[in-house]
Each structure stands twice: as structure tokens, then as C-alpha cells.
PDB file of N, CA and C in Angstrom:
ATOM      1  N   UNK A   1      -6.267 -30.994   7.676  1.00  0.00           N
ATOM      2  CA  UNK A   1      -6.212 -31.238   6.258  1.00  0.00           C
ATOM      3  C   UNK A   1      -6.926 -30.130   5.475  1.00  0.00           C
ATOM      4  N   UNK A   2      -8.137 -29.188   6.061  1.00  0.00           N
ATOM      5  CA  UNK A   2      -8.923 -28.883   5.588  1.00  0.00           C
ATOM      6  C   UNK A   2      -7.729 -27.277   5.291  1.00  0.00           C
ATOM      7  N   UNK A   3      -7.375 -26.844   6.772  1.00  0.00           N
ATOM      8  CA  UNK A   3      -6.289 -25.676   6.408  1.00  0.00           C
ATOM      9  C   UNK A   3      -4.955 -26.491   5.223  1.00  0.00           C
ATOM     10  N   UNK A   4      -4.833 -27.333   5.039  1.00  0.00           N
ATOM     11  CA  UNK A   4      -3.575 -27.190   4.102  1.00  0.00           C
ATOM     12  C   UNK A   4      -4.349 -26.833   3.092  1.00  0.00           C
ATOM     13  N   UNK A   5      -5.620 -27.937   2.350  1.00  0.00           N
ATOM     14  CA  UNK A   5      -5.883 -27.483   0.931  1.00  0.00           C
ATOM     15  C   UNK A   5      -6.309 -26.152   0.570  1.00  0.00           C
ATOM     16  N   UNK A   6      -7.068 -25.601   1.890  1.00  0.00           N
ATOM     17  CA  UNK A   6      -7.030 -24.122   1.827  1.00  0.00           C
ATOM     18  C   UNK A   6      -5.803 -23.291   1.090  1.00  0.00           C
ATOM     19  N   UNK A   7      -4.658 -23.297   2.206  1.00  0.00           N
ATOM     20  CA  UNK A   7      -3.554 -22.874   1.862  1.00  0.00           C
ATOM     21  C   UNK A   7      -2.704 -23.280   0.366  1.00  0.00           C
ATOM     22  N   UNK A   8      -2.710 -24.520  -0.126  1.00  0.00           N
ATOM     23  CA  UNK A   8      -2.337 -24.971  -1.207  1.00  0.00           C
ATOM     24  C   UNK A   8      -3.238 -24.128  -2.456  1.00  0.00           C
ATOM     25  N   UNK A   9      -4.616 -23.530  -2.428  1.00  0.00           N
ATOM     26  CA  UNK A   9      -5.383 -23.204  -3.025  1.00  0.00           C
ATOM     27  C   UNK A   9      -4.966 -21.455  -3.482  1.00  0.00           C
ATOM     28  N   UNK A  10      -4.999 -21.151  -2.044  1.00  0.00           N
ATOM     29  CA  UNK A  10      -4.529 -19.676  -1.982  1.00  0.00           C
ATOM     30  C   UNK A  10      -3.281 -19.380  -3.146  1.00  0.00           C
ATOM     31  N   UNK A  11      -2.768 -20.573  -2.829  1.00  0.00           N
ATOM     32  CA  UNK A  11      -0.548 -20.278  -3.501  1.00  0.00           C
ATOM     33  C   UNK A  11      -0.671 -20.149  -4.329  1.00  0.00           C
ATOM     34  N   UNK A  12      -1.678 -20.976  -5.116  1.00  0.00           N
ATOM     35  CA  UNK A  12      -2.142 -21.273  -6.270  1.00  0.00           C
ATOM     36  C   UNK A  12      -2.228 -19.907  -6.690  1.00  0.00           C
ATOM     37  N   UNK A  13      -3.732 -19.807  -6.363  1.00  0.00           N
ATOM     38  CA  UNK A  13      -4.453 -18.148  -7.339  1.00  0.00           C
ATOM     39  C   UNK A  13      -3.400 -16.943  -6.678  1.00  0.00           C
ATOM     40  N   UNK A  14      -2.812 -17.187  -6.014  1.00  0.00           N
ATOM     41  CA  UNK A  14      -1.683 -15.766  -5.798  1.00  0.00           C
ATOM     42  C   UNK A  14      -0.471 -16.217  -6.920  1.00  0.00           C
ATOM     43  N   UNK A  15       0.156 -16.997  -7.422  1.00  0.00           N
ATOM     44  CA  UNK A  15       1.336 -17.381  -8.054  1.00  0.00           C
ATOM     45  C   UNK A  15       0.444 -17.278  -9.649  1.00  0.00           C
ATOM     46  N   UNK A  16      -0.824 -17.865  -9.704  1.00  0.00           N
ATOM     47  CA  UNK A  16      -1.593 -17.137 -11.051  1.00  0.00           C
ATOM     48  C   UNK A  16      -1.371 -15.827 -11.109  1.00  0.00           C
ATOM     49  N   UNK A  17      -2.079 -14.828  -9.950  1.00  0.00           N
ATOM     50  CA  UNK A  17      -2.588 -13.416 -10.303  1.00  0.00           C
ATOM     51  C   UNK A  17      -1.057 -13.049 -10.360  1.00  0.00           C
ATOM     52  N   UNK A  18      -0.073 -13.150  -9.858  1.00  0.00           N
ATOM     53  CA  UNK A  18       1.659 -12.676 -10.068  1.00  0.00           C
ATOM     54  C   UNK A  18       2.043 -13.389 -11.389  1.00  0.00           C
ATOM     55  N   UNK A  19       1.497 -14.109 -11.906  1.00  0.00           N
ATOM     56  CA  UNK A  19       2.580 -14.516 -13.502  1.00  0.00           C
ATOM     57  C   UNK A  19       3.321 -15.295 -13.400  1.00  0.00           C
ATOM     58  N   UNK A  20       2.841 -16.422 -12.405  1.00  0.00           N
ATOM     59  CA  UNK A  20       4.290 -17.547 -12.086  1.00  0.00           C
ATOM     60  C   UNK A  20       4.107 -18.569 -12.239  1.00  0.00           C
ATOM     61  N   UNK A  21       2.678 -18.519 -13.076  1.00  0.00           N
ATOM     62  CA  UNK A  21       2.474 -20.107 -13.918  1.00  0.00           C
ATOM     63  C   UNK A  21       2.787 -20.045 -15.039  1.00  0.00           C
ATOM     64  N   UNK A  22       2.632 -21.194 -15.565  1.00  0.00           N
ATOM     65  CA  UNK A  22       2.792 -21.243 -16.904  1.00  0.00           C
ATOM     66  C   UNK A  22       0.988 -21.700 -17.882  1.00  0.00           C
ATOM     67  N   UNK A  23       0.579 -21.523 -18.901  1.00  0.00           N
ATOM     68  CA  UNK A  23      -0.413 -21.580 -19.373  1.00  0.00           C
ATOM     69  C   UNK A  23       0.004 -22.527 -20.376  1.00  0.00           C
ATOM     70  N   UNK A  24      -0.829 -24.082 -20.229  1.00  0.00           N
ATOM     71  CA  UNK A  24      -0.461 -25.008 -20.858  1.00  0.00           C
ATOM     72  C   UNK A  24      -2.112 -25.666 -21.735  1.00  0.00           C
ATOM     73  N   UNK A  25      -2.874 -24.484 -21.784  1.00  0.00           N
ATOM     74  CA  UNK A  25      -4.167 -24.874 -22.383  1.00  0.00           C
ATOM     75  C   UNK A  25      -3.802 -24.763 -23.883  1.00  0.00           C
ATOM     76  N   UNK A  26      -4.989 -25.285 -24.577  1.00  0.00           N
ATOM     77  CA  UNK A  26      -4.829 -25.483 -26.041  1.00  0.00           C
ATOM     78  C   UNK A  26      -4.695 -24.260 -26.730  1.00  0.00           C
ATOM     79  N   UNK A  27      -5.133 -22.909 -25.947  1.00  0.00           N
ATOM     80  CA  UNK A  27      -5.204 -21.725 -26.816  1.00  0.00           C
ATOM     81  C   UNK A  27      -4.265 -20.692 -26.210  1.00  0.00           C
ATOM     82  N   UNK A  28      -2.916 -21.529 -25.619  1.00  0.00           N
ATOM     83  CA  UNK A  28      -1.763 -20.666 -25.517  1.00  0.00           C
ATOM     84  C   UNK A  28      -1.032 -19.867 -26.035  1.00  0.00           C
ATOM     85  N   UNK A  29      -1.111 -20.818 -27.163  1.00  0.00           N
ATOM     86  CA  UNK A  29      -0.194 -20.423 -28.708  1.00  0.00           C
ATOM     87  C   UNK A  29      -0.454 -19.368 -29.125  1.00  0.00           C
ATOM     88  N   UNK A  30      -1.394 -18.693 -29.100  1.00  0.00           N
ATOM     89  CA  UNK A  30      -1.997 -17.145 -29.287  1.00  0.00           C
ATOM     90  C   UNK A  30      -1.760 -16.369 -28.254  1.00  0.00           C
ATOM     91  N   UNK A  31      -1.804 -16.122 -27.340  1.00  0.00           N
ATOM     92  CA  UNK A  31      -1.996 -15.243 -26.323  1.00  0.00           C
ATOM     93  C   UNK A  31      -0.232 -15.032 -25.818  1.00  0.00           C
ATOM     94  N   UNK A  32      -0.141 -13.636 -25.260  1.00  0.00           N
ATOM     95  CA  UNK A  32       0.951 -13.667 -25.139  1.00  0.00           C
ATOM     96  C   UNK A  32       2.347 -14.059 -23.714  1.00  0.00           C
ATOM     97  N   UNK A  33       2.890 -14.142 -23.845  1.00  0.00           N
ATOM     98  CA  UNK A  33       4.080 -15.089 -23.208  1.00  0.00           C
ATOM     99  C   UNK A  33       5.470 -14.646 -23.239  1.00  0.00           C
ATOM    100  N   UNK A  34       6.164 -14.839 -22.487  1.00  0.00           N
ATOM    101  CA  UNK A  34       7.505 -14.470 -22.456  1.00  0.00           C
ATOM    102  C   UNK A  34       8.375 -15.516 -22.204  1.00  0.00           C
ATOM    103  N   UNK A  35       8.675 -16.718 -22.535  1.00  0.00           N
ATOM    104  CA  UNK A  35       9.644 -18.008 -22.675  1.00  0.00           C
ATOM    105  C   UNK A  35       8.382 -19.018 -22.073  1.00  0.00           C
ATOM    106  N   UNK A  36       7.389 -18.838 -22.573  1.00  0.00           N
ATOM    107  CA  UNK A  36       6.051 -20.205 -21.854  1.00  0.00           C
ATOM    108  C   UNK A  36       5.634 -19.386 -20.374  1.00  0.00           C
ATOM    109  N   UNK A  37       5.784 -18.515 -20.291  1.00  0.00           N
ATOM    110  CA  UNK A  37       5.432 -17.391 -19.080  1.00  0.00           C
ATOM    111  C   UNK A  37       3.859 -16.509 -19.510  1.00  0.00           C
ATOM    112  N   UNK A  38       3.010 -16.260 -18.763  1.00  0.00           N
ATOM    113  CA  UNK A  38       2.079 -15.325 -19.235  1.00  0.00           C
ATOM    114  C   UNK A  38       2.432 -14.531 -19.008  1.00  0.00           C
ATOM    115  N   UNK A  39       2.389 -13.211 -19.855  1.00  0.00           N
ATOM    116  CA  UNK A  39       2.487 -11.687 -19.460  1.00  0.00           C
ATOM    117  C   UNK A  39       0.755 -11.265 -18.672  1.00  0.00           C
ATOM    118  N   UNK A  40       1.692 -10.551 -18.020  1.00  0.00           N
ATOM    119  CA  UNK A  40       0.320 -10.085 -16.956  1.00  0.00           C
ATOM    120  C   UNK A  40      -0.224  -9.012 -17.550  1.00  0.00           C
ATOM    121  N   UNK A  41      -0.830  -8.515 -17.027  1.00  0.00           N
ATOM    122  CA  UNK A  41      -1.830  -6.970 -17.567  1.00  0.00           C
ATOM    123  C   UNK A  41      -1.083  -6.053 -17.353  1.00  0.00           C
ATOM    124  N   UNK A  42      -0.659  -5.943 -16.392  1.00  0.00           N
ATOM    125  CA  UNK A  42       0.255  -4.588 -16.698  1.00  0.00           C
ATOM    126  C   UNK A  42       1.382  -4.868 -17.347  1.00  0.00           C
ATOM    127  N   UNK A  43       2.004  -5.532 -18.161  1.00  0.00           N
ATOM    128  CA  UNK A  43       2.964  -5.793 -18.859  1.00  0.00           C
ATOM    129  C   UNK A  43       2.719  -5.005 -20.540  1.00  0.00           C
TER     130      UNK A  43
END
């Protein structure tokens, strides 16, 4: 159990640091986005 949440954790902050979440906090609305997408830094 302990390796899945590991692994579930990892997918996570790798699918963050790639731009494949979506940002659903209150101070979205400002920051920029491409269809509810974050633009990454090098963008």
C-alpha cells in the first residue's frame, strides 16, 4: 500500500511540473491558462 501511494504521489507532482492539471484555486482567474490549463514557464 505504502508503494502505491508513493507512486500515486509521484504522477501527481510529475503531471503538475508537465502542465496536465488543471488549477481550480480561488486565484486562478488571474494567472495564466490556456482553456482551464496552466501555462508552464517556459510557455
Amino acid at each position: 500500500m505504502a508503494f502505491g501511494l508513493l507512486l500515486f504521489l509521484v504522477l501527481i507532482a510529475l503531471a503538475s511540473r508537465l502542465g496536465y492539471v488543471a488549477d481550480s484555486r480561488d486565484s486562478a482567474d488571474w494567472k495564466p491558462s490556456l482553456d482551464g490549463m496552466r501555462v508552464g514557464r517556459w510557455h
